[in-house]
C-alpha atoms as a PDB file:
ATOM      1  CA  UNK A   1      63.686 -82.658  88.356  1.00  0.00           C
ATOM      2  CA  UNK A   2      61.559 -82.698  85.421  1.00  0.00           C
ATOM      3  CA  UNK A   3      62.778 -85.417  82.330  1.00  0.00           C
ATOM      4  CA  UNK A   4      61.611 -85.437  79.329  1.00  0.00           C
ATOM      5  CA  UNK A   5      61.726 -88.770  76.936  1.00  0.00           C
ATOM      6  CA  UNK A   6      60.912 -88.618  73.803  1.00  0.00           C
ATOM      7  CA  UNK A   7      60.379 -92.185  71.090  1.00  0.00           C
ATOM      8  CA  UNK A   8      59.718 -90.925  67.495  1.00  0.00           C
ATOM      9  CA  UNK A   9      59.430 -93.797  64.621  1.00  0.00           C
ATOM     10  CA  UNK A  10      58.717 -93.673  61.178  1.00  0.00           C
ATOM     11  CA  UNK A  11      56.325 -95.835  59.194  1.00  0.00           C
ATOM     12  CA  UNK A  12      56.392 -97.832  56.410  1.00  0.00           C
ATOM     13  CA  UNK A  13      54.686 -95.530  53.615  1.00  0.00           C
ATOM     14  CA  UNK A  14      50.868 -95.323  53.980  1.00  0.00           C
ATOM     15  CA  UNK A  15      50.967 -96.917  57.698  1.00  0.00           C
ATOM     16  CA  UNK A  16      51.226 -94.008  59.713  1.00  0.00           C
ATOM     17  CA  UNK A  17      47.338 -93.940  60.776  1.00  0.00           C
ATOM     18  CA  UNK A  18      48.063 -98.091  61.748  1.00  0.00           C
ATOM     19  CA  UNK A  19      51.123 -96.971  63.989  1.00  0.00           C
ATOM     20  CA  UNK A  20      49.326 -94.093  65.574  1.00  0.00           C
ATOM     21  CA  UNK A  21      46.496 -96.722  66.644  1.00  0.00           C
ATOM     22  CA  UNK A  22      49.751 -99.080  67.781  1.00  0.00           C
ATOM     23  CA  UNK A  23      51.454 -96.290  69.627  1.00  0.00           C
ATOM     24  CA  UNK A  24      48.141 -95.160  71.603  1.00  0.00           C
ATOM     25  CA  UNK A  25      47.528 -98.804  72.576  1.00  0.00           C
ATOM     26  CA  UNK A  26      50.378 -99.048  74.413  1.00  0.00           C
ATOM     27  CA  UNK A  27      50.499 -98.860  78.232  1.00  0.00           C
ATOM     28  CA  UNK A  28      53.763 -98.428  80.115  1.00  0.00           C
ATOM     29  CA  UNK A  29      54.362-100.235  83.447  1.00  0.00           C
ATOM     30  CA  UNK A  30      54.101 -96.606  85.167  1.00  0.00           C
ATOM     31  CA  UNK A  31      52.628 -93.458  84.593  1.00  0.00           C
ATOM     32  CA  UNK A  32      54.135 -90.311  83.530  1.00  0.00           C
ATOM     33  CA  UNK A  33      53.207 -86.920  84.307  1.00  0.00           C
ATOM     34  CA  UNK A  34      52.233 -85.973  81.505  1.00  0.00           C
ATOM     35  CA  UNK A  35      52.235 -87.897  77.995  1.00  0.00           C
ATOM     36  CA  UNK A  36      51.644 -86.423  74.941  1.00  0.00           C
ATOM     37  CA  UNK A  37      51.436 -87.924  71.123  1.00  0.00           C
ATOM     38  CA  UNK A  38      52.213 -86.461  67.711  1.00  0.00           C
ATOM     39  CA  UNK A  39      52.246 -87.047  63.751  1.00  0.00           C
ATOM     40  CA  UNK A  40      54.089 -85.324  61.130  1.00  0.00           C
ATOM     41  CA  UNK A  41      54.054 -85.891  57.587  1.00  0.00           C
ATOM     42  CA  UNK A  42      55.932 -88.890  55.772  1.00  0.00           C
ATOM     43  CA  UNK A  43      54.322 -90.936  58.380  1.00  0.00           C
ATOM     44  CA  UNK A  44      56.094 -90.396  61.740  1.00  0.00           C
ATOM     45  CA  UNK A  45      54.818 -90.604  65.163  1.00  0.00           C
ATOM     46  CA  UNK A  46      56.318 -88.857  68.154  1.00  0.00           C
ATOM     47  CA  UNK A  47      55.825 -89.297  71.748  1.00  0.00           C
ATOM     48  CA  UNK A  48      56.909 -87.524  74.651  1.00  0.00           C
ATOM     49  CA  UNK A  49      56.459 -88.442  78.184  1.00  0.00           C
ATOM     50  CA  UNK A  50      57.318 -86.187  81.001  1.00  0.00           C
ATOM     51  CA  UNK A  51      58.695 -88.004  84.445  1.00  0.00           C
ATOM     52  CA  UNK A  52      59.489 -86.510  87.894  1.00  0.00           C
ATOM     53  CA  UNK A  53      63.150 -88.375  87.827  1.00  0.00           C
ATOM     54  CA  UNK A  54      65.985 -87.756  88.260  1.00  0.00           C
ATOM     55  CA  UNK A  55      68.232 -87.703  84.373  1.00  0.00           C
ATOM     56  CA  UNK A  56      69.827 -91.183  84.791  1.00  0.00           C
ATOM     57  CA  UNK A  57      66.673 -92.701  86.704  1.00  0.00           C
ATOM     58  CA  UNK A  58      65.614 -95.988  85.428  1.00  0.00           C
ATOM     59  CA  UNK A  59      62.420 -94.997  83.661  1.00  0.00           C
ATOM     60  CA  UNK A  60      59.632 -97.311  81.050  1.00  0.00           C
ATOM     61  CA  UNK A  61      59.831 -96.519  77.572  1.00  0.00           C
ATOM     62  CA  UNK A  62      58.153 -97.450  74.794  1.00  0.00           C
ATOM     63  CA  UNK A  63      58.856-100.735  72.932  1.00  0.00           C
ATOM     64  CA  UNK A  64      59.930-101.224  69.351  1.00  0.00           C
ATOM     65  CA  UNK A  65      56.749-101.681  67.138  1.00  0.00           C
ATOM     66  CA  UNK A  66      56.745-104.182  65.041  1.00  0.00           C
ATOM     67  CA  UNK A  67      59.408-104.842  62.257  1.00  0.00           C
ATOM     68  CA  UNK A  68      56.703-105.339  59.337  1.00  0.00           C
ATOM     69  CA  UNK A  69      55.399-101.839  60.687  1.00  0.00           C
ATOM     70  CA  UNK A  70      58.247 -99.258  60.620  1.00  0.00           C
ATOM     71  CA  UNK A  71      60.558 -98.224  57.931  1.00  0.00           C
ATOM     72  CA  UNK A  72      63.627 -97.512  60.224  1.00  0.00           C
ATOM     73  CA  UNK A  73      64.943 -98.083  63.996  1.00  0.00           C
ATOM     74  CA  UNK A  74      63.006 -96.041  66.778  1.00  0.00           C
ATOM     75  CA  UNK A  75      64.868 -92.913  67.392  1.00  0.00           C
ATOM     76  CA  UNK A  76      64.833 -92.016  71.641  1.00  0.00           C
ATOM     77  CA  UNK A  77      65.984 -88.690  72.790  1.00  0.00           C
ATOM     78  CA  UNK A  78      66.067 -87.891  76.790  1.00  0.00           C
ATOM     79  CA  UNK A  79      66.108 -84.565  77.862  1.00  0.00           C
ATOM     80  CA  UNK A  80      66.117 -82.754  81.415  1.00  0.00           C
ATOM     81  CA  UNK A  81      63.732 -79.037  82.247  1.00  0.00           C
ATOM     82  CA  UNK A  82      65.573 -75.805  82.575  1.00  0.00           C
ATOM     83  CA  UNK A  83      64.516 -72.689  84.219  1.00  0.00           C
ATOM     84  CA  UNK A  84      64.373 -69.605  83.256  1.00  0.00           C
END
């Protein structure tokens, strides 16, 4: 099975460049299949890492960034592949 997590934070206005660099620094304990990072306007950052897990497996995610550095909690979605 194929599962999907996915971290997405917002910065604090005009810091989304400084936690794009933050977010591609980071290196989880293990490595995903496949791991993939995006932006969006109003300064978000979204990353999705794909694991071959089972849905409730025990899997690394990404920390909280700094306080200072985000203008809201992390949001953390997990999601499992479908066929067809």
């Amino acid at each position: 099975m194929t599962v999907a997590l996915m971290w997405e934070a917002r910065a604090v206005e005009g810091r989304g460049e400084e936690l794009l660099a933050w977010v591609r620094g980071q290196d989880l304990p293990a490595r995903p299949l496949r791991r993939e990072v995006l932006r969006a306007p109003g300064d978000r950052v979204l990353v999705i890492t794909w694991w071959d897990a089972a849905y409730e497996a025990e899997l690394p995610e990404f920390p909280e960034p700094a306080g200072e550095l985000v203008a809201r909690a992390v949001h953390r979605w997990r999601f499992e592949a479908v066929e067809g």
